[in-house]
N, C-alpha and C. Protein backbone atom coordinates (compact mmCIF):
# COMPACT_ATOMS: atom_id res chain seq x y z
N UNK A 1 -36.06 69.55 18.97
CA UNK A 1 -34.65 69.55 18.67
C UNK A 1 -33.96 70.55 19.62
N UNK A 2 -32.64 70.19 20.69
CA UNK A 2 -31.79 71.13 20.84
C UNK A 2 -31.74 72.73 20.59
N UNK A 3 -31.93 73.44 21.41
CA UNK A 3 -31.31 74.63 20.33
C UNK A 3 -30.08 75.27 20.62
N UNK A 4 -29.41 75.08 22.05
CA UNK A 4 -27.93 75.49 22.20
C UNK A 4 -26.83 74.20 22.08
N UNK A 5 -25.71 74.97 21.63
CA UNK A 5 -24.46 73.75 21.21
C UNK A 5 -24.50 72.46 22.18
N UNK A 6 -24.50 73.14 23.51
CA UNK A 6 -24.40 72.49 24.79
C UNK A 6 -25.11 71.15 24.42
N UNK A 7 -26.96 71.60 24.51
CA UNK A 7 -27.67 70.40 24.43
C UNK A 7 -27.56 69.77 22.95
N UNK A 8 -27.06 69.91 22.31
CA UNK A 8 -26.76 69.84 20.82
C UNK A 8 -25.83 68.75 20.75
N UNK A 9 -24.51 68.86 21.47
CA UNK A 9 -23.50 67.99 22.08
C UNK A 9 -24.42 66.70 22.52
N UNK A 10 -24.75 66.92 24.00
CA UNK A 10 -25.19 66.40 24.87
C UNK A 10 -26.09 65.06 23.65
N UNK A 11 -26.82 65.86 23.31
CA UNK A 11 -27.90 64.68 22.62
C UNK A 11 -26.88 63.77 21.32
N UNK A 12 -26.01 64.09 20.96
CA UNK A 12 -25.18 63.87 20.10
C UNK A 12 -23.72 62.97 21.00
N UNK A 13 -23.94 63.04 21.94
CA UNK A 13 -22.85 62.34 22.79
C UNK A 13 -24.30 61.21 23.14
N UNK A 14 -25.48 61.10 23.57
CA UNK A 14 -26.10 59.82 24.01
C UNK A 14 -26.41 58.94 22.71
N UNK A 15 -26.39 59.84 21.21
CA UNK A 15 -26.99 58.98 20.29
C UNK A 15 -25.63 57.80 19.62
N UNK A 16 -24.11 58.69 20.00
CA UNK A 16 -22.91 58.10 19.99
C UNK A 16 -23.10 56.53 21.16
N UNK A 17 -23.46 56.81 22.26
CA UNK A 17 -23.37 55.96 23.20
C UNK A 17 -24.21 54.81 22.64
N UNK A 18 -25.08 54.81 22.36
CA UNK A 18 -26.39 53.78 22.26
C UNK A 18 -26.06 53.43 20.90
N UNK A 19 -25.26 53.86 20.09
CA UNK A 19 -24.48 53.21 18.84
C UNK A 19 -23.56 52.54 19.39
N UNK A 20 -22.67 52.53 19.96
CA UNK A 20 -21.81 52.10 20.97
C UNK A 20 -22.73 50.75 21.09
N UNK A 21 -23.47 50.86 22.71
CA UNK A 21 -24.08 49.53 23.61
C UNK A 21 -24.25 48.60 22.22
N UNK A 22 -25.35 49.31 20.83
CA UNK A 22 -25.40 48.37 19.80
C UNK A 22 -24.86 47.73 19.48
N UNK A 23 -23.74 48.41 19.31
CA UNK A 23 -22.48 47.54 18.61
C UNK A 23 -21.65 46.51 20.03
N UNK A 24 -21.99 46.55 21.05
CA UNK A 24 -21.64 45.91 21.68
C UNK A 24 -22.31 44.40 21.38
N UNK A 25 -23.62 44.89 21.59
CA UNK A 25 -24.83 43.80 22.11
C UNK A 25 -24.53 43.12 20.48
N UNK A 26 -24.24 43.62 18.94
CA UNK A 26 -23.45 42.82 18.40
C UNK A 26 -22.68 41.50 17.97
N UNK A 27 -21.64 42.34 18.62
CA UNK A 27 -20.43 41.75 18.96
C UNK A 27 -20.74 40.24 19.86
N UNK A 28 -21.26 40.53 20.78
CA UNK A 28 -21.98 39.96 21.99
C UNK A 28 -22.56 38.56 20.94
N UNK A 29 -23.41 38.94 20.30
CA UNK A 29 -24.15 38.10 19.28
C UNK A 29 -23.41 36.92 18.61
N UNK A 30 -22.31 37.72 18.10
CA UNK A 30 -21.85 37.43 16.52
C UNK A 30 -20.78 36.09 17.65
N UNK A 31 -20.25 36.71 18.92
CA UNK A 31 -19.36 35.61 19.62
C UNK A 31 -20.23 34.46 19.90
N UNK A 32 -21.84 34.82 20.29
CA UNK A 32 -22.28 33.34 20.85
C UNK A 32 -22.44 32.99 19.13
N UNK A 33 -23.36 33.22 18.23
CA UNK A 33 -23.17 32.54 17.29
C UNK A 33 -21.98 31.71 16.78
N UNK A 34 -20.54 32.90 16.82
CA UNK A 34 -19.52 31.37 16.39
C UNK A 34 -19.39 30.02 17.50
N UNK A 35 -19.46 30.59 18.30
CA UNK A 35 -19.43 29.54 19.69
C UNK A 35 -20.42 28.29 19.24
N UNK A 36 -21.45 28.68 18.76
CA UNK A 36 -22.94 27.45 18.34
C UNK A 36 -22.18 26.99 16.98
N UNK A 37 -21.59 27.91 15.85
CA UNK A 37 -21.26 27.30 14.76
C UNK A 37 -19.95 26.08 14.99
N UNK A 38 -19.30 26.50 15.96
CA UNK A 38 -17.99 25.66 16.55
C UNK A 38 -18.14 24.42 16.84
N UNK A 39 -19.29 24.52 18.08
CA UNK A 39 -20.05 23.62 18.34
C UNK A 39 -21.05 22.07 17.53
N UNK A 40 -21.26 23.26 16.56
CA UNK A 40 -22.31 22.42 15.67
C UNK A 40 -21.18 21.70 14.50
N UNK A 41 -20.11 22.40 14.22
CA UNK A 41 -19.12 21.76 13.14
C UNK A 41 -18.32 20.64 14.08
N UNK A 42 -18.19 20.41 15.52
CA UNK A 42 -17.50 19.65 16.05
C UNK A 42 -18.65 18.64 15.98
N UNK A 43 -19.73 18.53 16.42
CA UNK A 43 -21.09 17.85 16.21
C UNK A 43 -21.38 16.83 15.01
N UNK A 44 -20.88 17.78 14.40
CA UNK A 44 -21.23 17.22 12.61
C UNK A 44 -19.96 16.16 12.85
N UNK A 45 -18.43 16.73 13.11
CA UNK A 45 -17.48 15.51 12.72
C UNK A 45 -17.62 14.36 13.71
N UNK A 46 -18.24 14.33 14.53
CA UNK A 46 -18.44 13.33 15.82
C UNK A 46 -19.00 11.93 15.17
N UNK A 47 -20.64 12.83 14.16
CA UNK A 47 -21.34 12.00 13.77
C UNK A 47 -20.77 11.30 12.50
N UNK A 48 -20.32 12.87 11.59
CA UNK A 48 -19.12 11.67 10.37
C UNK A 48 -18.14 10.43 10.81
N UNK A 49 -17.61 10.66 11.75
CA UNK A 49 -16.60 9.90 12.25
C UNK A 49 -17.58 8.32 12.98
N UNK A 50 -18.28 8.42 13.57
CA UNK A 50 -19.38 7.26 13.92
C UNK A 50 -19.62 6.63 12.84
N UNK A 51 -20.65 7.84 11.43
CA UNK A 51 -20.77 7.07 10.82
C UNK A 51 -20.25 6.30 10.33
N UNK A 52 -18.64 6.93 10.16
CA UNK A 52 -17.76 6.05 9.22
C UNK A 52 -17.29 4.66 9.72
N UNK A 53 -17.29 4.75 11.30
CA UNK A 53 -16.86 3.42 12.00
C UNK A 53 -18.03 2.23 11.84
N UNK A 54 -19.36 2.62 11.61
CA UNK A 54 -20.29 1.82 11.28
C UNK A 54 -20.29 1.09 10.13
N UNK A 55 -19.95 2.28 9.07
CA UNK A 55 -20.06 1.52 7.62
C UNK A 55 -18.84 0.81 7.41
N UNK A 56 -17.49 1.27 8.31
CA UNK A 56 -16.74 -0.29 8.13
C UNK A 56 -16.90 -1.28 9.10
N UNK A 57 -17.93 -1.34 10.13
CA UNK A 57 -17.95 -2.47 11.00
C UNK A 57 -19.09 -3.68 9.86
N UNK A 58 -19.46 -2.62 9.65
CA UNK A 58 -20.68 -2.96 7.93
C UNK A 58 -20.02 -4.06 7.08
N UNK A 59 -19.10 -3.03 6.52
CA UNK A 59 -18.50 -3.32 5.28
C UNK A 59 -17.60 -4.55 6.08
N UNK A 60 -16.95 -5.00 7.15
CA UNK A 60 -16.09 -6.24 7.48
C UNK A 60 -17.04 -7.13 7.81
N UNK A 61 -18.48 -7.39 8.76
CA UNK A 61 -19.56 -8.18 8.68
C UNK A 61 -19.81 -8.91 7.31
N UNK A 62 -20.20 -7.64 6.02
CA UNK A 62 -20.55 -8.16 5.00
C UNK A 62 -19.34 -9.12 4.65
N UNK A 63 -18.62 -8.78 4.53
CA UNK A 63 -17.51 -9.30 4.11
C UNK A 63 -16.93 -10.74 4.31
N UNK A 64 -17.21 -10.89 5.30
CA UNK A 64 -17.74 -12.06 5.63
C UNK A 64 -18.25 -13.15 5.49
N UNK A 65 -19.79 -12.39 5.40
CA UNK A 65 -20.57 -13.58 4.89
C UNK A 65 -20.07 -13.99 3.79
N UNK A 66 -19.97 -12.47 2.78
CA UNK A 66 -19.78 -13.48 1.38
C UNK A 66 -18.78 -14.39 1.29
N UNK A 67 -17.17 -14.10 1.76
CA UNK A 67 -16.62 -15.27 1.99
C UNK A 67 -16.86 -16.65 2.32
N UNK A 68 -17.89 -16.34 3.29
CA UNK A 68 -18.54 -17.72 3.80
C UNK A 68 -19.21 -18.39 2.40
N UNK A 69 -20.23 -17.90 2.27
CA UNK A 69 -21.28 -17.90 1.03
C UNK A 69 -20.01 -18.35 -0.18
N UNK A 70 -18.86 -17.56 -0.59
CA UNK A 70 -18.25 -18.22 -1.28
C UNK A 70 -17.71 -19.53 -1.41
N UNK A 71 -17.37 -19.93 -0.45
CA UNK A 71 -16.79 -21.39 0.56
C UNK A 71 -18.03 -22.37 -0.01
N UNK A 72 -19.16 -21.90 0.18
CA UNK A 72 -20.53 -22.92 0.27
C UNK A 72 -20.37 -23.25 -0.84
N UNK A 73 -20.28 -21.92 -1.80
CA UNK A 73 -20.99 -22.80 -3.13
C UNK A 73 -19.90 -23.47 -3.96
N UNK A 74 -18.41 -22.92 -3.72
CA UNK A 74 -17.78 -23.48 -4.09
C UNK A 74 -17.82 -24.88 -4.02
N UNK A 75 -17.84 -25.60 -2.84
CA UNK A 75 -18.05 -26.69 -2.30
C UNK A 75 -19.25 -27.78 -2.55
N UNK A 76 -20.43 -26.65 -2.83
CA UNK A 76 -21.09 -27.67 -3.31
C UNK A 76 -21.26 -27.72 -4.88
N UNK A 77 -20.62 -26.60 -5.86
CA UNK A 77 -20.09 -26.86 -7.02
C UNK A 77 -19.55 -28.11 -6.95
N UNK A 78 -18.51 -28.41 -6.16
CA UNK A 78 -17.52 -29.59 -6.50
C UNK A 78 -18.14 -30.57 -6.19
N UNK A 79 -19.32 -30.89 -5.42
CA UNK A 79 -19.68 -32.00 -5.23
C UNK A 79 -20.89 -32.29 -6.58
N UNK A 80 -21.40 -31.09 -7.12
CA UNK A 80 -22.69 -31.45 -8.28
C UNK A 80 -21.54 -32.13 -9.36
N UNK A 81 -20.46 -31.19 -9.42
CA UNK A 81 -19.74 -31.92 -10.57
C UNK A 81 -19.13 -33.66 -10.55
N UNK A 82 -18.75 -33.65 -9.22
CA UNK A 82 -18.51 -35.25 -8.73
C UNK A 82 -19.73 -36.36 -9.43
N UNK A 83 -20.61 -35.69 -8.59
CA UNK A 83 -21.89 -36.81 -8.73
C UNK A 83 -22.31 -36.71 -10.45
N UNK A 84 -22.14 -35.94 -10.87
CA UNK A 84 -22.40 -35.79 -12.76
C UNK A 84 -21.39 -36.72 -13.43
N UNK A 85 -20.32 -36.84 -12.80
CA UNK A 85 -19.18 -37.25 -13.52
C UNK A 85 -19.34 -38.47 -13.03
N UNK A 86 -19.74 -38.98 -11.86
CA UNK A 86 -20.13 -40.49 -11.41
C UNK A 86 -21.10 -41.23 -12.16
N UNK A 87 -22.34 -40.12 -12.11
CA UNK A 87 -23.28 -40.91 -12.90
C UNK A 87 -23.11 -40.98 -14.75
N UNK A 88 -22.05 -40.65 -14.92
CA UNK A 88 -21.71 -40.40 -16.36
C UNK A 88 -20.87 -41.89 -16.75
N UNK A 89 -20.07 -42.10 -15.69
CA UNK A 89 -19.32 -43.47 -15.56
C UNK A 89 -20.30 -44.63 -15.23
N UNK A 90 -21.27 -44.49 -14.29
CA UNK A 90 -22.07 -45.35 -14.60
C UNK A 90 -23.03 -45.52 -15.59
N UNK A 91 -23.48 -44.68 -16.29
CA UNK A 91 -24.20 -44.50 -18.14
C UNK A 91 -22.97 -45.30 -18.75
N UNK A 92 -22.23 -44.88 -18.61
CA UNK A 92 -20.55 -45.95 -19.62
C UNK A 92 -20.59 -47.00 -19.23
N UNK A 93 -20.76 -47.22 -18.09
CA UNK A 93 -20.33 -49.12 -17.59
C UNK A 93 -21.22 -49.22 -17.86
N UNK A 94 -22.77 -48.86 -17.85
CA UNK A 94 -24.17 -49.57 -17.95
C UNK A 94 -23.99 -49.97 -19.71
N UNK A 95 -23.57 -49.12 -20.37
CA UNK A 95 -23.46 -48.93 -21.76
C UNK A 95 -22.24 -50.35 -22.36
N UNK A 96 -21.67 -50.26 -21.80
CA UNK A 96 -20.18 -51.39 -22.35
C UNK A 96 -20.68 -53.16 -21.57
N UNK A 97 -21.34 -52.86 -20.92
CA UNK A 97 -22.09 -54.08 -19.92
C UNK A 97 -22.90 -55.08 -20.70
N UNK A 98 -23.42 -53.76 -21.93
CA UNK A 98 -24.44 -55.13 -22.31
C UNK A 98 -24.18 -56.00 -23.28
């Protein structure tokens, strides 16, 4: 340890300094970290935003089909009911015939 004020100072002025550089090297830190967190939150909305254009290119594809798919069966609803109702008229004429 020191034993005059002088070196007493002296060692007390380098242990100030190297608290100092610390707190630099810090600082230093804490800026690249937000810089990566900035980074990584712009990252994240890039991919939300993709995803979201996918699940509605998704969601209008699906959409689609089923319309289509609706069309079908509608259509061939109307034709099972035709042919039921035909062969129902012919059970009647076969029936009044004899």
């Amino acid at each position: 340890m020191p034993a005059t004020l002088e070196e007493r100072v002296a060692y007390l002025e380098g242990k100030v300094e190297e608290h100092s550089r610390g707190y630099a090297d810090i600082r230093e830190g804490l800026q690249s970290l937000e810089q990566r967190l900035t980074f990584l939150d712009q990252k994240v909305d890039r991919s939300r935003e993709e995803l979201a254009a996918r699940i509605d290119a998704s969601d209008h594809r699906l959409s689609g089909r089923i319309d289509s798919l609706d069309q079908k069966v509608s259509t061939q609803f109307r034709w099972l009911v035709g042919i039921q109702f035909m062969v129902l008229l012919a059970v009647i004429g076969a029936l009044l015939g004899k």
